[in-house]
PDB file of N, CA and C in Angstrom:
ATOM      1  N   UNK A   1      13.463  -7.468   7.959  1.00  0.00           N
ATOM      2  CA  UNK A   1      13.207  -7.847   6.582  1.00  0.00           C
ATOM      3  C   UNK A   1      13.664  -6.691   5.685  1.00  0.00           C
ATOM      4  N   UNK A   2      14.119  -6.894   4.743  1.00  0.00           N
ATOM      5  CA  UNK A   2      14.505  -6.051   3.480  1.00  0.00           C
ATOM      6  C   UNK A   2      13.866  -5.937   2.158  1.00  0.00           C
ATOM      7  N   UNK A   3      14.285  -4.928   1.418  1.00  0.00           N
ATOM      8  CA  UNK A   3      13.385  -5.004  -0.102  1.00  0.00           C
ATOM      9  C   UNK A   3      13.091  -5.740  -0.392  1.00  0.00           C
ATOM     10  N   UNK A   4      13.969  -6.529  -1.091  1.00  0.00           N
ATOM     11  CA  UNK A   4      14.056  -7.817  -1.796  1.00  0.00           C
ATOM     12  C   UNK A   4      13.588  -8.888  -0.824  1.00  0.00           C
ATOM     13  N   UNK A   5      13.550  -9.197   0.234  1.00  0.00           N
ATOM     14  CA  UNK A   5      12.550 -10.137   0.964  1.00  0.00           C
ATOM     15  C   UNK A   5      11.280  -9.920   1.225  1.00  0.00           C
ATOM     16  N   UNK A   6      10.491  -8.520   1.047  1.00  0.00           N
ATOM     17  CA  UNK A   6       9.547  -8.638   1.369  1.00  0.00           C
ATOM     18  C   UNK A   6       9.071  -8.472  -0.645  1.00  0.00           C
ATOM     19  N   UNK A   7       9.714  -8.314  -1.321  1.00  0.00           N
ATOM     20  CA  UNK A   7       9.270  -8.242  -2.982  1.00  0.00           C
ATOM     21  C   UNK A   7       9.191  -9.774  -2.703  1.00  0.00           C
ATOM     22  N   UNK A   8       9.888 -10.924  -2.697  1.00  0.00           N
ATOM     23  CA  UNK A   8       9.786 -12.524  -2.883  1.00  0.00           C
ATOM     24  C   UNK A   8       8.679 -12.468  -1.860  1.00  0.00           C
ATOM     25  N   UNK A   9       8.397 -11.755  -1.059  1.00  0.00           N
ATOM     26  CA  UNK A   9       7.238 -12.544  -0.611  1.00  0.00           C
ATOM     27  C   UNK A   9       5.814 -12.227  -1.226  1.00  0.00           C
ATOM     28  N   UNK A  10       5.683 -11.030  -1.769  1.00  0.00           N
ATOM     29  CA  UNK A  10       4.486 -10.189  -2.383  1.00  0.00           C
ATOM     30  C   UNK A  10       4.597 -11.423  -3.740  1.00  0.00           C
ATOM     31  N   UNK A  11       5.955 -11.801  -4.143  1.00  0.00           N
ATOM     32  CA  UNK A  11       5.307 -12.966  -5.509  1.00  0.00           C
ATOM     33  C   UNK A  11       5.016 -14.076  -4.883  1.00  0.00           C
ATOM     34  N   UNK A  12       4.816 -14.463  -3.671  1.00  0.00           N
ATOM     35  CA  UNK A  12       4.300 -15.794  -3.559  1.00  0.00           C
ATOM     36  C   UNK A  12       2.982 -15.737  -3.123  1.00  0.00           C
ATOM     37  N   UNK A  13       2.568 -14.405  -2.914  1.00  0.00           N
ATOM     38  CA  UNK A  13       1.178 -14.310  -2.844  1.00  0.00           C
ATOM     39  C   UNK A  13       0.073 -14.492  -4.167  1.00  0.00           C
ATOM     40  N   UNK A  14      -1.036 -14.371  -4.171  1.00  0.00           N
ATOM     41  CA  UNK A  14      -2.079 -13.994  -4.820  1.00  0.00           C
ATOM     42  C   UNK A  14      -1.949 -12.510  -5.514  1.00  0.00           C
ATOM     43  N   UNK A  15      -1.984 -12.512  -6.668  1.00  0.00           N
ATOM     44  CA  UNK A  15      -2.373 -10.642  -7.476  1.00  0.00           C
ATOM     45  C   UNK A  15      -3.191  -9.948  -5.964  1.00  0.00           C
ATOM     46  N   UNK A  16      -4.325 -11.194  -5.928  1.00  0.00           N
ATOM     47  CA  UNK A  16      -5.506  -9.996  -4.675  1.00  0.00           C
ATOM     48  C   UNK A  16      -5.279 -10.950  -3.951  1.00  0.00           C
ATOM     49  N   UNK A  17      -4.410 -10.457  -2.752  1.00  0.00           N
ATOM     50  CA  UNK A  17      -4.520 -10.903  -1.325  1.00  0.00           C
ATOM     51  C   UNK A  17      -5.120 -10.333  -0.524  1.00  0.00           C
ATOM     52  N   UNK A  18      -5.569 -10.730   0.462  1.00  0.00           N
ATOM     53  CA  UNK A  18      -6.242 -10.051   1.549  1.00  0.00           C
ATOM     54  C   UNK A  18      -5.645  -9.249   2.685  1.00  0.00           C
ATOM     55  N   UNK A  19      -6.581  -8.553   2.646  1.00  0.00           N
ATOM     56  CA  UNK A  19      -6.418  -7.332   3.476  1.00  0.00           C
ATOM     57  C   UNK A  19      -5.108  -7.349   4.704  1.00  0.00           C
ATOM     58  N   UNK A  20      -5.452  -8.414   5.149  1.00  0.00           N
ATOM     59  CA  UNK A  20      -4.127  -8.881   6.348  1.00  0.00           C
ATOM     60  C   UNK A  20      -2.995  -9.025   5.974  1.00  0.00           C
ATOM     61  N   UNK A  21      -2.803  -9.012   4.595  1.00  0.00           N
ATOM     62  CA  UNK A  21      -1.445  -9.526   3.980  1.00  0.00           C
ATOM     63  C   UNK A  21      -0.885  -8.281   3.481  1.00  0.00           C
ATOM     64  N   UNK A  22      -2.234  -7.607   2.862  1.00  0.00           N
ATOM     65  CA  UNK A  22      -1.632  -6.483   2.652  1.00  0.00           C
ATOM     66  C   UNK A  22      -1.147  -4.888   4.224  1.00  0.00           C
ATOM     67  N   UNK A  23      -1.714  -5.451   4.815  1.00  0.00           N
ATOM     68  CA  UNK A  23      -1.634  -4.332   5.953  1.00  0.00           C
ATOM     69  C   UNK A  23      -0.030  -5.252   7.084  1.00  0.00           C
ATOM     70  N   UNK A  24       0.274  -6.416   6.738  1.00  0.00           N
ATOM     71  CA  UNK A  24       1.792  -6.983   7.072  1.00  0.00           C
ATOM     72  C   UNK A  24       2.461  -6.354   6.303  1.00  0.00           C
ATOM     73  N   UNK A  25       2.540  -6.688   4.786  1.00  0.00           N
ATOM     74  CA  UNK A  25       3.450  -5.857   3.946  1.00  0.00           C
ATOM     75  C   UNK A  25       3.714  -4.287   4.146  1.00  0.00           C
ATOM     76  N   UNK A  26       2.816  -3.764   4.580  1.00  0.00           N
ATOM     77  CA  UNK A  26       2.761  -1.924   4.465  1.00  0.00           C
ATOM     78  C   UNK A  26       3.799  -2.031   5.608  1.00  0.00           C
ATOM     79  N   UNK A  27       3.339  -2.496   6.820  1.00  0.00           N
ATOM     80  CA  UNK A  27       4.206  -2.206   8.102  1.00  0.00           C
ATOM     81  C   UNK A  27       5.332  -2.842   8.031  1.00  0.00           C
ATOM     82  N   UNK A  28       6.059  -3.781   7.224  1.00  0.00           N
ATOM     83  CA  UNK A  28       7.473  -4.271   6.423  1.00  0.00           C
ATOM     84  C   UNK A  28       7.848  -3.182   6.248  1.00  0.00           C
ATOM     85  N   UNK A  29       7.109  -2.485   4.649  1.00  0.00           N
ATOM     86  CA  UNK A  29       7.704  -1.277   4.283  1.00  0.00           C
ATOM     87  C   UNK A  29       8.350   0.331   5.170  1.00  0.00           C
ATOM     88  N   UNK A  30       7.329   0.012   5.964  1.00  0.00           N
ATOM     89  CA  UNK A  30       7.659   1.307   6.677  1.00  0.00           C
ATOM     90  C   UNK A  30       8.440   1.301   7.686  1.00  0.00           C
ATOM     91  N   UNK A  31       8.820  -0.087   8.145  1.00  0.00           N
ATOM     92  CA  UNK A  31      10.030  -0.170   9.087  1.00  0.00           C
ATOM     93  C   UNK A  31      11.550   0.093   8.122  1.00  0.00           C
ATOM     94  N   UNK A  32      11.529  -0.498   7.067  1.00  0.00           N
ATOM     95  CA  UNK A  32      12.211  -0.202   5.720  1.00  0.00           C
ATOM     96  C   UNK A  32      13.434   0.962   6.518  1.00  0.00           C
ATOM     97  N   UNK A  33      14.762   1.075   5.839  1.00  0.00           N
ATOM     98  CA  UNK A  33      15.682   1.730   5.996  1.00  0.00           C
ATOM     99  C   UNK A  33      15.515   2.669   4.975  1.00  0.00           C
ATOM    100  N   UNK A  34      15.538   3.940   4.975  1.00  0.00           N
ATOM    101  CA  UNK A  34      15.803   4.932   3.864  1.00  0.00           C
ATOM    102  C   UNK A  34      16.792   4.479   2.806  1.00  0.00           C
ATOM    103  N   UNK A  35      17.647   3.763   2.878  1.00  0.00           N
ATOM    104  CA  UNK A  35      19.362   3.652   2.307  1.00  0.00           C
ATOM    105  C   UNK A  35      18.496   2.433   1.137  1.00  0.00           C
ATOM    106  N   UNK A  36      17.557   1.176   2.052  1.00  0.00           N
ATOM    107  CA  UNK A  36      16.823   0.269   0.519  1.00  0.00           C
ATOM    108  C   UNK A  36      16.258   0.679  -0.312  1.00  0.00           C
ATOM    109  N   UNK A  37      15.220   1.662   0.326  1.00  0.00           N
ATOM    110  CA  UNK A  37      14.550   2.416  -0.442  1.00  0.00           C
ATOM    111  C   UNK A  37      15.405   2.766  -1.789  1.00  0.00           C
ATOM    112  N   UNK A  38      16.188   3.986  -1.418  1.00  0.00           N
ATOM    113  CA  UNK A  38      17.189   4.253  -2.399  1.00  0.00           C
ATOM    114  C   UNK A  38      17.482   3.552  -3.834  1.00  0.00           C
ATOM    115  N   UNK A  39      18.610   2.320  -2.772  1.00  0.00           N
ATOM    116  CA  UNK A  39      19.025   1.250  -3.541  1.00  0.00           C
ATOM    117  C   UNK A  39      17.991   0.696  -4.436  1.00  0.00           C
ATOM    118  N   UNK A  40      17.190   0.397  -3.888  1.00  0.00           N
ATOM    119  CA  UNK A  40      15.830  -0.268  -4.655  1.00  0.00           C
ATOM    120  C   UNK A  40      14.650  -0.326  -4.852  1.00  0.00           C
ATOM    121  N   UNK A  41      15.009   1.332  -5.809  1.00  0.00           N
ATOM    122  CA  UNK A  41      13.304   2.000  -6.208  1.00  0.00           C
ATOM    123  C   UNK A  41      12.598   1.428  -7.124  1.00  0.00           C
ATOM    124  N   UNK A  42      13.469   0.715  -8.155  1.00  0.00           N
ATOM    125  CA  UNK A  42      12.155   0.101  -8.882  1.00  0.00           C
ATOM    126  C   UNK A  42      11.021  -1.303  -8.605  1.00  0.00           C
ATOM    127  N   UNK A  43      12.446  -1.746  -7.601  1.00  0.00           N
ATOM    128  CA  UNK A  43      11.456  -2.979  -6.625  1.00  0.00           C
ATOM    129  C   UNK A  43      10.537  -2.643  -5.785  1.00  0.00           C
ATOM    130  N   UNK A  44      10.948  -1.134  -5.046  1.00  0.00           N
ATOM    131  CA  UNK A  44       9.897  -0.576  -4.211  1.00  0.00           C
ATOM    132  C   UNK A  44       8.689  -0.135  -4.793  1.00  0.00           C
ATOM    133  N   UNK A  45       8.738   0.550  -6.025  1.00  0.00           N
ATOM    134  CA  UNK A  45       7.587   0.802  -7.208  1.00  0.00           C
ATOM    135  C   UNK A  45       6.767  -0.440  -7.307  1.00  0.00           C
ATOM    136  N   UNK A  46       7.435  -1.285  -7.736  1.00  0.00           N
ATOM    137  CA  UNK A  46       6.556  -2.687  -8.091  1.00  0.00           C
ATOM    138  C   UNK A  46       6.229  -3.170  -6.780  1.00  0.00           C
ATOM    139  N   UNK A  47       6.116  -2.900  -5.404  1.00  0.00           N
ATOM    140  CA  UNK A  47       5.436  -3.693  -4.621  1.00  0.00           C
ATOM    141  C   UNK A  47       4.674  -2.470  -4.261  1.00  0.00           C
ATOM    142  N   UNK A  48       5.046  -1.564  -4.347  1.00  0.00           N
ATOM    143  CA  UNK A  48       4.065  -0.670  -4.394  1.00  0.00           C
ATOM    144  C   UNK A  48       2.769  -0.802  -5.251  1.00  0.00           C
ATOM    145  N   UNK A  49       2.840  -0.909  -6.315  1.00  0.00           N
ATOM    146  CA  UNK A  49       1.968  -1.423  -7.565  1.00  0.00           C
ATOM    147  C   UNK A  49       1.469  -2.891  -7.735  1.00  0.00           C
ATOM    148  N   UNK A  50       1.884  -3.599  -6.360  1.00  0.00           N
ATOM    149  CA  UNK A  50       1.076  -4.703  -6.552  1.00  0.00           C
ATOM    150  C   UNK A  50       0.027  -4.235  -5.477  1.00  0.00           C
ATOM    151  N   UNK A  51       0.356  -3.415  -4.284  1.00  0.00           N
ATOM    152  CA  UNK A  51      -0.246  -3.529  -3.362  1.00  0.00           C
ATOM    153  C   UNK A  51      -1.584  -2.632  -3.978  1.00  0.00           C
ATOM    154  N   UNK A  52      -1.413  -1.503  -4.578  1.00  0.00           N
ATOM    155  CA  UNK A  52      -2.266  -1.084  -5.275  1.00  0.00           C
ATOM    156  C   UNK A  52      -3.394  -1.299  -6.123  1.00  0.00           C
ATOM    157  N   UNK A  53      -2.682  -2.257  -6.359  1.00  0.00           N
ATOM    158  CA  UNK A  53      -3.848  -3.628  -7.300  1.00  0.00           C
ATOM    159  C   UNK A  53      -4.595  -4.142  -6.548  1.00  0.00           C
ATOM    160  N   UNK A  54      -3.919  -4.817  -5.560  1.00  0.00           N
ATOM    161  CA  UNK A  54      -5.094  -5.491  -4.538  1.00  0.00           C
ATOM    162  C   UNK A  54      -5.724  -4.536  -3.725  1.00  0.00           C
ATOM    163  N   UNK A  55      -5.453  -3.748  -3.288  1.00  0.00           N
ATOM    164  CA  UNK A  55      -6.430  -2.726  -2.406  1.00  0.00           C
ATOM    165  C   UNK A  55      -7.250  -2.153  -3.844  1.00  0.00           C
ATOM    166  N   UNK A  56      -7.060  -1.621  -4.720  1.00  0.00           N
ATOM    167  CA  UNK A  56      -7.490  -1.594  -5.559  1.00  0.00           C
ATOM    168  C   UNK A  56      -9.180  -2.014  -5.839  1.00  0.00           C
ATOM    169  N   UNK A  57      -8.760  -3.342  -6.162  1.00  0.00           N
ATOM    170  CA  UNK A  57      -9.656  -4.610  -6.505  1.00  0.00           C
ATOM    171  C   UNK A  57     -10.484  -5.224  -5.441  1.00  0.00           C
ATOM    172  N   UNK A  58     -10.366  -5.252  -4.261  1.00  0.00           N
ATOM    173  CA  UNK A  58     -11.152  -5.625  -3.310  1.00  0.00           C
ATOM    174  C   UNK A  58     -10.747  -5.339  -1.777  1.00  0.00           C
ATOM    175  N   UNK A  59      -9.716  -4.892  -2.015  1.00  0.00           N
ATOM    176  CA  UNK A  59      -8.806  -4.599  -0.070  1.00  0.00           C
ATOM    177  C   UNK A  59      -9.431  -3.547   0.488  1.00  0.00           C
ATOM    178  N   UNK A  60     -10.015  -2.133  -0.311  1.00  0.00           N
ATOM    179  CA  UNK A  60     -10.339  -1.473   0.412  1.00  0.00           C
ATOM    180  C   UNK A  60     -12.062  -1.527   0.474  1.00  0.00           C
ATOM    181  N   UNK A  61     -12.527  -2.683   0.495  1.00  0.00           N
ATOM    182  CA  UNK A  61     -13.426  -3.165   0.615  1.00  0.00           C
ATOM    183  C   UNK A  61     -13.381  -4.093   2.307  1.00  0.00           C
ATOM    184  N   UNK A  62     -12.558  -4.441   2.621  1.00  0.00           N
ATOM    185  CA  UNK A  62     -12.523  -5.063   3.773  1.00  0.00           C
ATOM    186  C   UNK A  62     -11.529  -3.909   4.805  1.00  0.00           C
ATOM    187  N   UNK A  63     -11.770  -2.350   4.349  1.00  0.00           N
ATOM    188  CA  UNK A  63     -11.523  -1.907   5.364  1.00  0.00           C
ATOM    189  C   UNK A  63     -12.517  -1.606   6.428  1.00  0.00           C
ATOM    190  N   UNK A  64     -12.136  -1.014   7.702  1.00  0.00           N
ATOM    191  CA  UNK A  64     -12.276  -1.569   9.093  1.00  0.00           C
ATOM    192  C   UNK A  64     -12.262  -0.391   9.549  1.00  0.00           C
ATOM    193  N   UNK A  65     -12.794   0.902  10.550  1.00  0.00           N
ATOM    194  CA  UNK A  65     -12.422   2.062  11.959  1.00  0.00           C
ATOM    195  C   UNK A  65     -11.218   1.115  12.616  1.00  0.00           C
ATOM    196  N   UNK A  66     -11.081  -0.031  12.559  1.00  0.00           N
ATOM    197  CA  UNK A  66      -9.962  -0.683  13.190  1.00  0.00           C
ATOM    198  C   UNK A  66      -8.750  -0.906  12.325  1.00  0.00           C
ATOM    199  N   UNK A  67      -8.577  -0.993  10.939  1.00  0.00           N
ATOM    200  CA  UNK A  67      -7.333  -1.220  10.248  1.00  0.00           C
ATOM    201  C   UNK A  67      -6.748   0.347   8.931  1.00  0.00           C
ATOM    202  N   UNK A  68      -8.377   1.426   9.427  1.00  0.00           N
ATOM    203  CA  UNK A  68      -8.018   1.953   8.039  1.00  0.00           C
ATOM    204  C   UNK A  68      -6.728   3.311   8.678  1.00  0.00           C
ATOM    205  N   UNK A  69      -6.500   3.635   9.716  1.00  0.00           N
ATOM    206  CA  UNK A  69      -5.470   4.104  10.044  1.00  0.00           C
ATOM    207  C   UNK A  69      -3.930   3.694   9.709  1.00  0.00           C
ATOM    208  N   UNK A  70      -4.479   2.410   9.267  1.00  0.00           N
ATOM    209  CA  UNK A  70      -2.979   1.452   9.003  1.00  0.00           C
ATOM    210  C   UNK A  70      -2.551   2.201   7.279  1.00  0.00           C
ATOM    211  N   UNK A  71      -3.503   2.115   6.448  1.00  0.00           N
ATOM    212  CA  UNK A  71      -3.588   2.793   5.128  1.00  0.00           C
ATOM    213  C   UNK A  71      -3.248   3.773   5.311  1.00  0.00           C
ATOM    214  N   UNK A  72      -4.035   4.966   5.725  1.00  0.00           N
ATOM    215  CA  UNK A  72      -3.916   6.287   5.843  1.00  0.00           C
ATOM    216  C   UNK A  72      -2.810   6.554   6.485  1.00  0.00           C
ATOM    217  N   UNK A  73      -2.187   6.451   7.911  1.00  0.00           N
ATOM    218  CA  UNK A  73      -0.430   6.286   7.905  1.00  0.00           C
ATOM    219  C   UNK A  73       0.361   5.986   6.489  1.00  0.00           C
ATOM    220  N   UNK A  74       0.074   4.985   6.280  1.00  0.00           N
ATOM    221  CA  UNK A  74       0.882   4.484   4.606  1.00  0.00           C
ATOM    222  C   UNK A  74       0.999   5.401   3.369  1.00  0.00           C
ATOM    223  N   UNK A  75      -0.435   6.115   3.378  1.00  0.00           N
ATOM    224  CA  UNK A  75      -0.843   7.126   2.330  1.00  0.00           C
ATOM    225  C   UNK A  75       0.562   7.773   2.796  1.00  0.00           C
ATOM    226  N   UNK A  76       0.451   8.874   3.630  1.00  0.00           N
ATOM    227  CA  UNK A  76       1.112   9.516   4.236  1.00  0.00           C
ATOM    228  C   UNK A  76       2.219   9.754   4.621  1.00  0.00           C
ATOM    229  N   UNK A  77       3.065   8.272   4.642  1.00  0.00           N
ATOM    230  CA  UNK A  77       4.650   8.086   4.838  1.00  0.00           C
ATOM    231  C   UNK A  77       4.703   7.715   3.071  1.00  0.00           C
ATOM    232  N   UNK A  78       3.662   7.404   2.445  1.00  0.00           N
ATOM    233  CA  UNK A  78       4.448   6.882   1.167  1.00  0.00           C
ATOM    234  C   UNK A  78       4.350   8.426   0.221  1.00  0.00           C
ATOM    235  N   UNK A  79       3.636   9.643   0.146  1.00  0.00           N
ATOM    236  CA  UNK A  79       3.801  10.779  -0.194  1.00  0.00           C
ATOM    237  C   UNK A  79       4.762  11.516   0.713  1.00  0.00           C
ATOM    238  N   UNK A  80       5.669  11.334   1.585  1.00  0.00           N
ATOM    239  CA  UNK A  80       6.606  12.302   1.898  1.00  0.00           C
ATOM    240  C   UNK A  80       7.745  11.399   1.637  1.00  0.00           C
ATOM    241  N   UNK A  81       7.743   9.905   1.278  1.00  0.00           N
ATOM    242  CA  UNK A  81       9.038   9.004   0.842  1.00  0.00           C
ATOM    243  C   UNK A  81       9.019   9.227  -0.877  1.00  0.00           C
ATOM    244  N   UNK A  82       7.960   9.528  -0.978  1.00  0.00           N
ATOM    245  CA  UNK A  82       7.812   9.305  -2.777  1.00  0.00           C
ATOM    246  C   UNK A  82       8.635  11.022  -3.061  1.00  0.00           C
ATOM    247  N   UNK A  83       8.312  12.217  -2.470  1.00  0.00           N
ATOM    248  CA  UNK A  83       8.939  13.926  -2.064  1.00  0.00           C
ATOM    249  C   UNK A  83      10.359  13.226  -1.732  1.00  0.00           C
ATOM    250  N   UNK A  84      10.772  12.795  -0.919  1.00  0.00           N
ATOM    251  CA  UNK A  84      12.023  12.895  -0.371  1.00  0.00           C
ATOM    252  C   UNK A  84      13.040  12.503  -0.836  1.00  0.00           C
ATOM    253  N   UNK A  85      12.755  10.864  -1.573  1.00  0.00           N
ATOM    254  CA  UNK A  85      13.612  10.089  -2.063  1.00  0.00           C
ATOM    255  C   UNK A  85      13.348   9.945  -3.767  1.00  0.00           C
ATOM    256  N   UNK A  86      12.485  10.831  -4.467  1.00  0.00           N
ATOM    257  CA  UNK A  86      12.294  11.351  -5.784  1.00  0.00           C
ATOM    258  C   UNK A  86      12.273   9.826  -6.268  1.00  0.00           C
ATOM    259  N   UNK A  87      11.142   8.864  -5.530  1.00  0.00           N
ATOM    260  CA  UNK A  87      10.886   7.506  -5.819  1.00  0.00           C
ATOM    261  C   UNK A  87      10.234   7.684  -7.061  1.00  0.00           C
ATOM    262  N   UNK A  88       9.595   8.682  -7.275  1.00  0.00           N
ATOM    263  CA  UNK A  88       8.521   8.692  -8.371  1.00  0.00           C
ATOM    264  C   UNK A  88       7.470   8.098  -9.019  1.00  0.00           C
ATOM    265  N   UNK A  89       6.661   7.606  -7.422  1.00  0.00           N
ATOM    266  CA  UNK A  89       5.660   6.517  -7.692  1.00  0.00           C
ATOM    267  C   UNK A  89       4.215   7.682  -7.935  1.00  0.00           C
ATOM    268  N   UNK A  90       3.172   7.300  -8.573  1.00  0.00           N
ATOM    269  CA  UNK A  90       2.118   8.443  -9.250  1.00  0.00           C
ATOM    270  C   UNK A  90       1.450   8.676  -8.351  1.00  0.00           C
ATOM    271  N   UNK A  91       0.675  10.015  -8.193  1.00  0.00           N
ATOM    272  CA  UNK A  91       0.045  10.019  -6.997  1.00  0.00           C
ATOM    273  C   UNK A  91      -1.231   9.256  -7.753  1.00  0.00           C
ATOM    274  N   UNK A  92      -1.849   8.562  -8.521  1.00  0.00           N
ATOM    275  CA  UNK A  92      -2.859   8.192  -8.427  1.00  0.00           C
ATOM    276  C   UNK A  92      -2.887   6.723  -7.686  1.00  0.00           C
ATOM    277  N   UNK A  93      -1.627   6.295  -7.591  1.00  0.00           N
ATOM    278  CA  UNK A  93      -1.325   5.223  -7.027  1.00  0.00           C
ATOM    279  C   UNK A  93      -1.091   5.329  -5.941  1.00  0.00           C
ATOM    280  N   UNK A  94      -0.401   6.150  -5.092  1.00  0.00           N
ATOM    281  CA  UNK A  94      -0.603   6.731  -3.910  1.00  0.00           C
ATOM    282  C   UNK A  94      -2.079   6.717  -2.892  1.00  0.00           C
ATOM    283  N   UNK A  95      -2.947   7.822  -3.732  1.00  0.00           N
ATOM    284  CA  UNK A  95      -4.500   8.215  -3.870  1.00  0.00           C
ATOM    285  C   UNK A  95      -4.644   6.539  -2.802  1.00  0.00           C
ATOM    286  N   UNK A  96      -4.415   5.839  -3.788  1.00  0.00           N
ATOM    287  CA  UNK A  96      -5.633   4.568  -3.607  1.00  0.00           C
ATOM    288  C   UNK A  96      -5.642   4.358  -1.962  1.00  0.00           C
ATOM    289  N   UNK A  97      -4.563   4.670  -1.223  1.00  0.00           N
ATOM    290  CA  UNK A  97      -4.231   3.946   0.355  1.00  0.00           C
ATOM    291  C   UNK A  97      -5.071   5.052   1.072  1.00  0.00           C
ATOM    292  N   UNK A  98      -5.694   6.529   0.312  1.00  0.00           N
ATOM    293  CA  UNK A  98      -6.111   7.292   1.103  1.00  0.00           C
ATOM    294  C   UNK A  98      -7.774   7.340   1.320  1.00  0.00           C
ATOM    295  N   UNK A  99      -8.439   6.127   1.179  1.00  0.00           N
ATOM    296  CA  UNK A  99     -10.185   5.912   1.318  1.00  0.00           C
ATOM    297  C   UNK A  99      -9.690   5.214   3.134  1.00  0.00           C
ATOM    298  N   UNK A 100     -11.017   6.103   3.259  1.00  0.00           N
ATOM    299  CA  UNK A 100     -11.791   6.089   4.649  1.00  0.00           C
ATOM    300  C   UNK A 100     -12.586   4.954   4.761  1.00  0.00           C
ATOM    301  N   UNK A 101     -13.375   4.408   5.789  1.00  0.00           N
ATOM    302  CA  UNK A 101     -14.280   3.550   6.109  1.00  0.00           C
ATOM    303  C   UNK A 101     -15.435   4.287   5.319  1.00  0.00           C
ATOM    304  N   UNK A 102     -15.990   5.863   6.243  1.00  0.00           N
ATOM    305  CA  UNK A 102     -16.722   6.440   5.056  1.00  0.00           C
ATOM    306  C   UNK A 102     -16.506   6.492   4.040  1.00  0.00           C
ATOM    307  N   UNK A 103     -15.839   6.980   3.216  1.00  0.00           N
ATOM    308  CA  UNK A 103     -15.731   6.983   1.923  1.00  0.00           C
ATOM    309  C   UNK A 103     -16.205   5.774   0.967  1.00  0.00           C
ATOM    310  N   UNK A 104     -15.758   4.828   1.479  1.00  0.00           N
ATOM    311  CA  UNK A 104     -16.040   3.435   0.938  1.00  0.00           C
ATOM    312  C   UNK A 104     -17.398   3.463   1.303  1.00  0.00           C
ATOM    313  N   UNK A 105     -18.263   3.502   2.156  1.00  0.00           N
ATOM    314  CA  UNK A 105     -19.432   3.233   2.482  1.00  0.00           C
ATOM    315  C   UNK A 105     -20.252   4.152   1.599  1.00  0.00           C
ATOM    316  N   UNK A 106     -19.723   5.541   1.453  1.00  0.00           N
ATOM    317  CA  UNK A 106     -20.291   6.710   0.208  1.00  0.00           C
ATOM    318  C   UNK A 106     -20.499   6.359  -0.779  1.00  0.00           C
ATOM    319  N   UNK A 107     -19.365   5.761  -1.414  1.00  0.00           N
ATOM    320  CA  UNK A 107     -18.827   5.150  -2.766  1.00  0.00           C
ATOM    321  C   UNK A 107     -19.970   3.920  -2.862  1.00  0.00           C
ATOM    322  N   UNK A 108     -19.871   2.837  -2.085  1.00  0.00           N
ATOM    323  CA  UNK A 108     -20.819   1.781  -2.160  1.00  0.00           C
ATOM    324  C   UNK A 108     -22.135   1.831  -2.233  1.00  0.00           C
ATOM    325  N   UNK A 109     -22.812   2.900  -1.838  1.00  0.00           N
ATOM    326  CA  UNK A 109     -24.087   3.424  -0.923  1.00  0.00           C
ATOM    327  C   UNK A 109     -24.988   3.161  -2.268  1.00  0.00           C
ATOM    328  N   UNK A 110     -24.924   3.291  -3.382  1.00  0.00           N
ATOM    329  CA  UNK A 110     -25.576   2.896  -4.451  1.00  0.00           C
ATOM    330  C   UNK A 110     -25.820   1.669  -4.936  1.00  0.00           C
ATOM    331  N   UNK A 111     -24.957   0.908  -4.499  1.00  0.00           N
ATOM    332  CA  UNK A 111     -24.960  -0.692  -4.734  1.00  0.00           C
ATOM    333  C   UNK A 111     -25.586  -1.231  -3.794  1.00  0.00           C
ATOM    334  N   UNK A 112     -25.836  -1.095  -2.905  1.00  0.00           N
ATOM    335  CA  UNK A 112     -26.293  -1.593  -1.546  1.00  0.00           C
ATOM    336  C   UNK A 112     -28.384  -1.819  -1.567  1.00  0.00           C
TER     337      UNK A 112
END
């Protein structure tokens, strides 16, 4: 799959998709060729920034000890792709892929 096929597929989703949709898309991205990237940073920005929205808004709410390694990899390849290829996506948008199972449970611990 390529940029532009996995961008048409992020619009046929939901703004907030679920967690599964979003943790398919990440592992799209990261199989990704350096050379699309390139070619197509502002499409990569914007699925970047959708995915952000939905983890955002409720995704990192249905993280998992079983799926949140999938994020935190992502954090991690998407701050040395964002350094490398001067994508120039924000780190606050970045930030968002880097909550823990704890963390979320910290964060929540008042609502509960």
């Amino acid at each position: 799959m390529n940029l532009k096929e996995i961008n048409h597929k992020i619009l046929s989703l939901p703004t907030i998709m679920g967690i599964s949709a979003e943790i398919s898309i990440i592992k799209e991205l990261m199989n990704l060729k350096a050379d699309d990237l390139i070619k197509n940073k502002d499409i990569f920005r914007c699925i970047v920034e959708s995915l952000e929205l939905s983890h955002g808004d409720s995704g990192f709410m249905e993280l998992t000890k079983n799926n949140e390694n999938i994020f935190i990899d992502f954090y991690h390849w998407l701050k040395r792709i964002n350094k490398q290829l001067n994508i120039n996506i924000h780190m606050n948008t970045i930030d968002c892929f880097s909550l823990t199972v704890e963390e979320v449970n910290r964060l929540m611990s008042p609502y509960k």
